[in-house]
N, C-alpha and C. Protein backbone atom coordinates (compact mmCIF):
# COMPACT_ATOMS: atom_id res chain seq x y z
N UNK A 1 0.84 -1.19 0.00
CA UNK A 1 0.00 0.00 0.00
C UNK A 1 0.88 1.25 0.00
N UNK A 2 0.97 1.92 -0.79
CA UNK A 2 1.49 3.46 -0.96
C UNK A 2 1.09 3.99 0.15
N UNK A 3 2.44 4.94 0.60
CA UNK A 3 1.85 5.94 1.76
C UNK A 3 0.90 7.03 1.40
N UNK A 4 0.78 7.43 2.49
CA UNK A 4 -0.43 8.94 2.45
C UNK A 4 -0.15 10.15 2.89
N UNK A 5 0.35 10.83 2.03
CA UNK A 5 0.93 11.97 2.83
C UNK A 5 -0.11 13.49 3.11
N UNK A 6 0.34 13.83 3.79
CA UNK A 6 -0.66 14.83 4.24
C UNK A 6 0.25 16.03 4.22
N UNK A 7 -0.28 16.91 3.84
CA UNK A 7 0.72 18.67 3.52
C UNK A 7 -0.80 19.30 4.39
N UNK A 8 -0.05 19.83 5.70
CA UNK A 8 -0.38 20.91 6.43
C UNK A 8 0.07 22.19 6.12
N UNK A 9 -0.97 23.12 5.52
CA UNK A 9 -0.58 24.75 4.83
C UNK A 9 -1.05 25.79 5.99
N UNK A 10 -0.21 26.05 6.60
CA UNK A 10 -0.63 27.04 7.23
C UNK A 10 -0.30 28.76 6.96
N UNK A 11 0.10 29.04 5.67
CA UNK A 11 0.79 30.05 5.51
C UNK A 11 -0.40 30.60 4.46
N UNK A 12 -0.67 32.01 4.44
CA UNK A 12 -1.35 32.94 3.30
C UNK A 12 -0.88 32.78 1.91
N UNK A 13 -1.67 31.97 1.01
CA UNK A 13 -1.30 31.88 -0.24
C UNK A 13 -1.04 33.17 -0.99
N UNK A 14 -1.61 34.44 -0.74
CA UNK A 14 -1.36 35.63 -1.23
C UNK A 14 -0.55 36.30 -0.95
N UNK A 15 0.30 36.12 -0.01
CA UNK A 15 1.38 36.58 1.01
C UNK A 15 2.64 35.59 0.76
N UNK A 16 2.63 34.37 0.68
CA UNK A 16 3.97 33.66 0.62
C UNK A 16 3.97 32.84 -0.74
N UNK A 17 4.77 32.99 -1.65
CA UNK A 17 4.58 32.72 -2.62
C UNK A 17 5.21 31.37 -2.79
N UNK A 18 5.72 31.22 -1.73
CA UNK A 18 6.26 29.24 -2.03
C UNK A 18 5.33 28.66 -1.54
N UNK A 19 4.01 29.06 -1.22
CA UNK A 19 3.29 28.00 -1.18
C UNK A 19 2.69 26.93 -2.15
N UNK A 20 3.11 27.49 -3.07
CA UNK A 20 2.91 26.89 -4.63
C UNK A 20 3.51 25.58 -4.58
N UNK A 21 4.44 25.38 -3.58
CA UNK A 21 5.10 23.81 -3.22
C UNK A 21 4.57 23.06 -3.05
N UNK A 22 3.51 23.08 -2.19
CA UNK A 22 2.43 22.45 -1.42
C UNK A 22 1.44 21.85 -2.66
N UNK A 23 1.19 22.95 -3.67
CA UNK A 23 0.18 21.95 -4.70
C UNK A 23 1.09 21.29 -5.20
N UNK A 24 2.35 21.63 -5.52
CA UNK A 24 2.84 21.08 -6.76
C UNK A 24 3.52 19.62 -6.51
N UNK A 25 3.93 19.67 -4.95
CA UNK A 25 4.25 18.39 -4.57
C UNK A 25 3.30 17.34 -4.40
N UNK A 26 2.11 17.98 -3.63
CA UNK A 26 0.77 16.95 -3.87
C UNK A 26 0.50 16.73 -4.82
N UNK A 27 0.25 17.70 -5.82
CA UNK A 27 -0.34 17.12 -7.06
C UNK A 27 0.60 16.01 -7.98
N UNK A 28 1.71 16.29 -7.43
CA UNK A 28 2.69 15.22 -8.44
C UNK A 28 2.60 13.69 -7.81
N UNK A 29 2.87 13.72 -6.23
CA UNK A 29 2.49 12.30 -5.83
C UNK A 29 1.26 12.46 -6.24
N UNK A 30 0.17 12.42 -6.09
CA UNK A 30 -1.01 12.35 -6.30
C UNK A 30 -1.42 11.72 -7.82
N UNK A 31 -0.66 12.34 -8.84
CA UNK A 31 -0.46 11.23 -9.95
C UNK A 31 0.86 10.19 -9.91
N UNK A 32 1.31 9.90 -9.00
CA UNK A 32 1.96 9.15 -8.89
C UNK A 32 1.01 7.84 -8.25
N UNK A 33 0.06 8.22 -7.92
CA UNK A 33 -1.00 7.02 -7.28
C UNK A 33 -1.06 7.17 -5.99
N UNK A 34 -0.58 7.99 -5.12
CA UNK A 34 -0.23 8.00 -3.66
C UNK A 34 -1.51 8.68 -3.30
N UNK A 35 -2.04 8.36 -2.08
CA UNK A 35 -3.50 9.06 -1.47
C UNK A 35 -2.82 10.04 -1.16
N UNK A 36 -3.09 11.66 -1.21
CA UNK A 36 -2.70 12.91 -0.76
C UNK A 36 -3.93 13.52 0.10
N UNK A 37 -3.78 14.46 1.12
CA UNK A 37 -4.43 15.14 1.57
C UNK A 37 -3.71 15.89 1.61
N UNK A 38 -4.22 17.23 1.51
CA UNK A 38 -3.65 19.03 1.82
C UNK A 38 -4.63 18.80 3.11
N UNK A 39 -4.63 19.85 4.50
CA UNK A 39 -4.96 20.30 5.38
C UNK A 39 -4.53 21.45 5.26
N UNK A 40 -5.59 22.94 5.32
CA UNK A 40 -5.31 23.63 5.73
C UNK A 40 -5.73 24.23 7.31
N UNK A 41 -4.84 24.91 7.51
CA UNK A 41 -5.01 25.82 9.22
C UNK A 41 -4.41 26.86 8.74
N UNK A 42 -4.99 27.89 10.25
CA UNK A 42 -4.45 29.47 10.21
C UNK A 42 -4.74 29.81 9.03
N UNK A 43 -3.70 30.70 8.36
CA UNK A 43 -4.03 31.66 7.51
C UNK A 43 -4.07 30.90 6.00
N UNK A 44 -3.86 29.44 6.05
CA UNK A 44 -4.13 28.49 4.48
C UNK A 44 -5.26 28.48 4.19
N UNK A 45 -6.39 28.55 4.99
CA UNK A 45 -7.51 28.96 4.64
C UNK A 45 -7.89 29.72 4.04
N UNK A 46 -7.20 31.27 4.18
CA UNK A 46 -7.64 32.00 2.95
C UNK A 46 -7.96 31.64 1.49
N UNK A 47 -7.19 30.62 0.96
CA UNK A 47 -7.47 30.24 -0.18
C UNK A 47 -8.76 29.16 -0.22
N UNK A 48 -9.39 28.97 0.38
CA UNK A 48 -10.68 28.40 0.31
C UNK A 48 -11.72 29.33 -0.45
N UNK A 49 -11.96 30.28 -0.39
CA UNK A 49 -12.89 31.46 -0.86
C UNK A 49 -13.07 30.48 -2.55
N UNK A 50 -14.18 30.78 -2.91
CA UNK A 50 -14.59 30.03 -3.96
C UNK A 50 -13.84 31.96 -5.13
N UNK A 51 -13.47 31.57 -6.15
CA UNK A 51 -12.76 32.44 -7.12
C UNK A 51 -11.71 33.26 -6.77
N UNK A 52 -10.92 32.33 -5.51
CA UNK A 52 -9.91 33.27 -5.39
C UNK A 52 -8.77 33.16 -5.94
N UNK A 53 -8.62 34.16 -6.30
CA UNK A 53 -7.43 34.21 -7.68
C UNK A 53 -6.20 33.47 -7.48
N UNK A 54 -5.59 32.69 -8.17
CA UNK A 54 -4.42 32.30 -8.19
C UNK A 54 -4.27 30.83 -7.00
N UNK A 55 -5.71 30.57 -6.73
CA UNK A 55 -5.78 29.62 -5.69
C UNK A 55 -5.40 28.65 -6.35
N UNK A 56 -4.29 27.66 -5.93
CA UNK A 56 -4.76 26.10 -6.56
C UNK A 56 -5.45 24.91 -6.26
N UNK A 57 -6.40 25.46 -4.99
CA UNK A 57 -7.24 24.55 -4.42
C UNK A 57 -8.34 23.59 -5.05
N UNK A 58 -8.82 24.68 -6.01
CA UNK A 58 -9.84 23.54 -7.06
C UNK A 58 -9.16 22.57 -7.59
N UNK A 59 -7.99 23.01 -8.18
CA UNK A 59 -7.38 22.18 -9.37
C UNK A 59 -6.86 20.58 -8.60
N UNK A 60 -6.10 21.21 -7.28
CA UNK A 60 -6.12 20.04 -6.71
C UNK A 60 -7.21 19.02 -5.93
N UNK A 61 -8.09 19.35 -5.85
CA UNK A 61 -9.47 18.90 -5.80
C UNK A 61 -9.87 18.10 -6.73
N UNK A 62 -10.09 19.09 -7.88
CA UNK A 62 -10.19 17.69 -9.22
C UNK A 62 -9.61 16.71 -9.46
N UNK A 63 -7.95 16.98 -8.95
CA UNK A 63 -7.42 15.71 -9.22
C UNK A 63 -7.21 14.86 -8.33
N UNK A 64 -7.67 14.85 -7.04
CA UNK A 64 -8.29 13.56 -6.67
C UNK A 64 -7.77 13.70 -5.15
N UNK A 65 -6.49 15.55 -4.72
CA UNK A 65 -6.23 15.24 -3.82
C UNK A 65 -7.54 15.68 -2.61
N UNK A 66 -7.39 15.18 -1.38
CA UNK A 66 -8.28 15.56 -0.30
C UNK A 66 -8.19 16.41 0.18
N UNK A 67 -8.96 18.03 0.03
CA UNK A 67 -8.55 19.00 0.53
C UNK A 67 -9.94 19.13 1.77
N UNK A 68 -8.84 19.42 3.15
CA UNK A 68 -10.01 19.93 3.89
C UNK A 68 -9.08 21.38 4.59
N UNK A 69 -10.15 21.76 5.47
CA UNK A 69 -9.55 22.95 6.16
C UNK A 69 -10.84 22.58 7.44
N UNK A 70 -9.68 23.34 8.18
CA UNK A 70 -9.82 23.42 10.01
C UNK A 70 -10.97 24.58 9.46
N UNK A 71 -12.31 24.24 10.33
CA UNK A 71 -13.59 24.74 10.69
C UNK A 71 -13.51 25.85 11.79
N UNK A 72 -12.42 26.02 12.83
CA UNK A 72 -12.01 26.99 13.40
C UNK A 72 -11.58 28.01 12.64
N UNK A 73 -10.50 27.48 11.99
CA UNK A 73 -9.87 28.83 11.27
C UNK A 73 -10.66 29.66 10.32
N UNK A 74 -11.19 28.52 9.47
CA UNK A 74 -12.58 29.53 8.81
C UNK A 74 -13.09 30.60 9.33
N UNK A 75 -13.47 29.82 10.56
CA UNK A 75 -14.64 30.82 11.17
C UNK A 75 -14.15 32.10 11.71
N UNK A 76 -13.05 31.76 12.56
CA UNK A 76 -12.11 32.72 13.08
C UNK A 76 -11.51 34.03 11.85
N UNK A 77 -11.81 33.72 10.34
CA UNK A 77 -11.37 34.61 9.50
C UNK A 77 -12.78 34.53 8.18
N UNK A 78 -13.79 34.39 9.38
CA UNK A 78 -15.24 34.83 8.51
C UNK A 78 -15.55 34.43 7.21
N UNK A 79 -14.93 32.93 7.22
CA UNK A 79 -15.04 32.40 6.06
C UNK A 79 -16.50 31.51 5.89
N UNK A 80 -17.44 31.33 5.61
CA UNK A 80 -18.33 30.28 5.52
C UNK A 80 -18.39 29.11 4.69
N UNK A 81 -18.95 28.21 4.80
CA UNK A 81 -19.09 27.15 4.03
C UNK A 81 -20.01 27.44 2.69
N UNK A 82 -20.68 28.36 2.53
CA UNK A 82 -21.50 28.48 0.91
C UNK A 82 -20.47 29.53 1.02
N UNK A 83 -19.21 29.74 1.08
CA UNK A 83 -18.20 30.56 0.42
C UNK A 83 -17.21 30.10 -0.21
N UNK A 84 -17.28 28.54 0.24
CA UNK A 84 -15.86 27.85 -0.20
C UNK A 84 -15.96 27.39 -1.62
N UNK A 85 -14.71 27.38 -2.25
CA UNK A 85 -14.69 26.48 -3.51
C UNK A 85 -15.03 24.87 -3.41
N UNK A 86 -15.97 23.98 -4.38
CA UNK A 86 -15.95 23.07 -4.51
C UNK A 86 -15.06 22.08 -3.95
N UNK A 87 -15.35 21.00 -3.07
CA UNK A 87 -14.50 20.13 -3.10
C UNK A 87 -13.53 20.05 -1.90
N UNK A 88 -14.13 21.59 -1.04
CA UNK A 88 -13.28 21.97 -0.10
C UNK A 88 -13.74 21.15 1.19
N UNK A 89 -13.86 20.58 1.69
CA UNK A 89 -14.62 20.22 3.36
C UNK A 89 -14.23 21.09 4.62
N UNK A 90 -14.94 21.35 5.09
CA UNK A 90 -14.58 22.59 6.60
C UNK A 90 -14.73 21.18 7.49
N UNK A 91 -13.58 21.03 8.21
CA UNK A 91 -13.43 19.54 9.31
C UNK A 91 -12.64 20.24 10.61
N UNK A 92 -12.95 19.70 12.22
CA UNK A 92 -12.33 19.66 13.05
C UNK A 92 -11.09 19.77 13.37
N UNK A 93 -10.29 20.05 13.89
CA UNK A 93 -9.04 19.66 13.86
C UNK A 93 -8.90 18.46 14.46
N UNK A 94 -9.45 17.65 15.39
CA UNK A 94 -9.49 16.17 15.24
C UNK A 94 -9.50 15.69 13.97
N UNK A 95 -9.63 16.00 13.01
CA UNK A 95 -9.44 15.35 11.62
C UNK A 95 -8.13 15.20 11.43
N UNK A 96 -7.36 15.87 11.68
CA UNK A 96 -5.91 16.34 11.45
C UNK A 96 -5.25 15.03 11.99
N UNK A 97 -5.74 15.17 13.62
CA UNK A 97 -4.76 14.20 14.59
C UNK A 97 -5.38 12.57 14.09
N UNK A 98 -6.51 12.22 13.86
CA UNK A 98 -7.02 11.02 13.04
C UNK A 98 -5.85 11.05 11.75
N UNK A 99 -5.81 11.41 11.09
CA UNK A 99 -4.64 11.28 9.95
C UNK A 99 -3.37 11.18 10.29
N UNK A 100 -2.89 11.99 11.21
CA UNK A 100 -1.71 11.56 11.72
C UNK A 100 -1.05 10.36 11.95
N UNK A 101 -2.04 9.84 13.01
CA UNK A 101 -1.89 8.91 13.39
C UNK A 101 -2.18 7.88 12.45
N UNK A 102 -2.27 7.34 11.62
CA UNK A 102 -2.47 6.00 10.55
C UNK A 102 -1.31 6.00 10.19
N UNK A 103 -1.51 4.24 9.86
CA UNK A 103 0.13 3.73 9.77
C UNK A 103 0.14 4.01 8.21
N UNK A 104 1.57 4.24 8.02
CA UNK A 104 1.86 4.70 6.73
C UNK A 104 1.73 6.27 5.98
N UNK A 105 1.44 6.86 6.72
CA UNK A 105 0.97 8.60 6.90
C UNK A 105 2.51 8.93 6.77
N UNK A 106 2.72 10.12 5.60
CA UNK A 106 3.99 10.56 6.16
C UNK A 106 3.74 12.14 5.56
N UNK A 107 3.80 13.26 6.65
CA UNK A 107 3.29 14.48 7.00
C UNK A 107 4.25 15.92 6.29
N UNK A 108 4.21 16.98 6.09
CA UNK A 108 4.79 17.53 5.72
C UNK A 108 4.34 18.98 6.17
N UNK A 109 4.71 19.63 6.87
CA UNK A 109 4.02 20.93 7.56
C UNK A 109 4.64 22.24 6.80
N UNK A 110 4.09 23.16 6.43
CA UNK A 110 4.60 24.01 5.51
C UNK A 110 4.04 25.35 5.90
């Protein structure tokens, strides 16, 4: 079984411009066959907003990786759920520590 890696974004996609790592590494395992999840927290959330420019959150969505974001941080930066782009899930941060923990998980915090 291929591992599962999980990319935790906690940085402003409009503000730090290497976050572009984060899709580009998921999206490449991700056609490599590997289960990917992005997690965002804090300020990675910003890019949830459904048409926000230069986001690559849809794209990685379509292709098959699992994007969720912490339901705190949303809220905490007045984001709602009929605001998000497609594909996005607003989850707990118990979601986070559930992923962690599975065997074969290997994490990447950014």
């Amino acid at each position: 079984m291929p591992n599962h890696y999980v990319f935790i974004e906690s940085r402003d996609p409009f503000e730090s411009p290497d976050t572009a790592f984060v899709a580009d590494t998921a999206g490449a395992l991700r056609q490599r066959g590997h289960p990917v999840t992005v997690f965002l927290v804090q300020n990675g959330v910003l890019a949830t907003r459904a048409g926000a420019r230069g986001s690559h959150l849809p794209g990685l969505s379509r292709s098959g990786v699992n994007v969720l974001a912490d339901d705190f941080s949303l809220r905490e930066r007045g984001i709602e759920g009929g605001e998000m782009s497609a594909g996005i899930r607003p989850v707990p941060i118990d979601a986070l520590v559930d992923l962690l923990i599975q065997p074969g998980t290997k994490a990447v915090w950014h």
